[in-house]
Protein backbone atom coordinates (compact mmCIF):
# COMPACT_ATOMS: atom_id res chain seq x y z
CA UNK A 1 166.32 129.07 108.32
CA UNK A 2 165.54 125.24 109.05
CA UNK A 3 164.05 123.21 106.28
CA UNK A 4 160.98 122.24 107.98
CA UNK A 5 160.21 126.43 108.44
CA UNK A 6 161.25 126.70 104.78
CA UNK A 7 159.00 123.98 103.17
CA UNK A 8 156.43 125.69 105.52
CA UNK A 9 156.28 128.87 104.44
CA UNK A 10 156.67 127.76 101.20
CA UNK A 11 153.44 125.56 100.98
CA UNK A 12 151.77 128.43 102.48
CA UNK A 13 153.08 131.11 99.86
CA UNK A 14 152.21 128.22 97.34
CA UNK A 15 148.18 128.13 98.03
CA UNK A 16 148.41 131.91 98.78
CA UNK A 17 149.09 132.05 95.62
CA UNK A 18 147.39 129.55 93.59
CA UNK A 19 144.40 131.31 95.70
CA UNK A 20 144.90 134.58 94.02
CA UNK A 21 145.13 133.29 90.70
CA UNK A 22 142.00 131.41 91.19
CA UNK A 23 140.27 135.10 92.61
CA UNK A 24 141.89 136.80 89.71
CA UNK A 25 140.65 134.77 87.02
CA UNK A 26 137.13 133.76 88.51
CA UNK A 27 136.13 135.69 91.28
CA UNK A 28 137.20 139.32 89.94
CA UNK A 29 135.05 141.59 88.58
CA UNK A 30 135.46 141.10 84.78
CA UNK A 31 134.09 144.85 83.40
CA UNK A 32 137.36 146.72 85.46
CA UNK A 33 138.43 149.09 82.98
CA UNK A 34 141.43 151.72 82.61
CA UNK A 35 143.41 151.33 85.83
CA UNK A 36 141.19 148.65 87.59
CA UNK A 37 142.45 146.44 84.50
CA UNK A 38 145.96 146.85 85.10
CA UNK A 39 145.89 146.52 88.52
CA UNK A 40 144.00 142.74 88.03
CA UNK A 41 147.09 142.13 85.57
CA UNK A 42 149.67 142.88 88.03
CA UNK A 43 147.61 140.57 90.54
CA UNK A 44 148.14 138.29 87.96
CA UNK A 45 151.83 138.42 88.16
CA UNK A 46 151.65 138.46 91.62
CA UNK A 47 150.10 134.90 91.47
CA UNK A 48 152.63 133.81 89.11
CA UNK A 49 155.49 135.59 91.38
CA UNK A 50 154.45 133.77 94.70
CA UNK A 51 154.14 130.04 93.07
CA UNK A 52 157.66 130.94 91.87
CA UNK A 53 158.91 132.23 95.83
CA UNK A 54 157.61 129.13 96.88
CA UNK A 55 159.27 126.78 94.73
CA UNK A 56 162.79 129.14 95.36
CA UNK A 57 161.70 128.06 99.18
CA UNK A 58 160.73 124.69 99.26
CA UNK A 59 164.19 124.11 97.12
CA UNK A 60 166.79 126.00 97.68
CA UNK A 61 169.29 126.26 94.83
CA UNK A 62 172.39 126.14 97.07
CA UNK A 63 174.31 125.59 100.56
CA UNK A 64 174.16 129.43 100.71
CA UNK A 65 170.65 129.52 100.62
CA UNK A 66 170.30 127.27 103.43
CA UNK A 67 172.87 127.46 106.66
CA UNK A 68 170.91 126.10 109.04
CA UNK A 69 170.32 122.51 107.56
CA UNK A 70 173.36 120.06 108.64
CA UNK A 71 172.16 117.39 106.61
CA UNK A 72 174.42 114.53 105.15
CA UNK A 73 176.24 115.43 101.88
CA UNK A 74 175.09 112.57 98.98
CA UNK A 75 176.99 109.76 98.55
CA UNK A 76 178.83 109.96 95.30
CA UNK A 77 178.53 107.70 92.44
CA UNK A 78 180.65 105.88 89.69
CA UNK A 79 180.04 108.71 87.54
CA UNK A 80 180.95 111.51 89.92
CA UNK A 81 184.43 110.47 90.34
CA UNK A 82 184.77 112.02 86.50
């Protein structure tokens, strides 16, 4: 996947998100009870799970993660040569 499509869908997932949240903690009825309660928790973790997909998106953690990007390897410093 290129990076542009990746930081893409990753703001994307990132407001989809942060939108739930918001719906969860303001906009949701607040007298749900028994399994209406526990469904608006795991909402909750929802929110929490698609900020943290985004930020897995919009940086991957290694090549592996991202083929597609032919990018220039960083230069290497004075201290890298350790």
């Amino acid at each position: 996947m290129s990076m542009a499509l990746r930081r893409t869908a990753a703001v994307i997932v990132l407001l989809a998100g942060i939108a739930l949240g918001f719906w969860v903690v303001f906009g949701s009825p607040h007298d749900w009870e028994g399994g209406m309660r526990l469904l608006k928790f795991a909402l909750g973790l929802t929110s929490l799970g698609m900020i943290t997909a985004s930020a897995w998106l919009m940086f991957p953690g290694s090549r592996d993660d991202d083929d597609d990007d032919i990018s220039p390897h960083p230069m290497t410093g004075p201290l890298d040569a350790l």
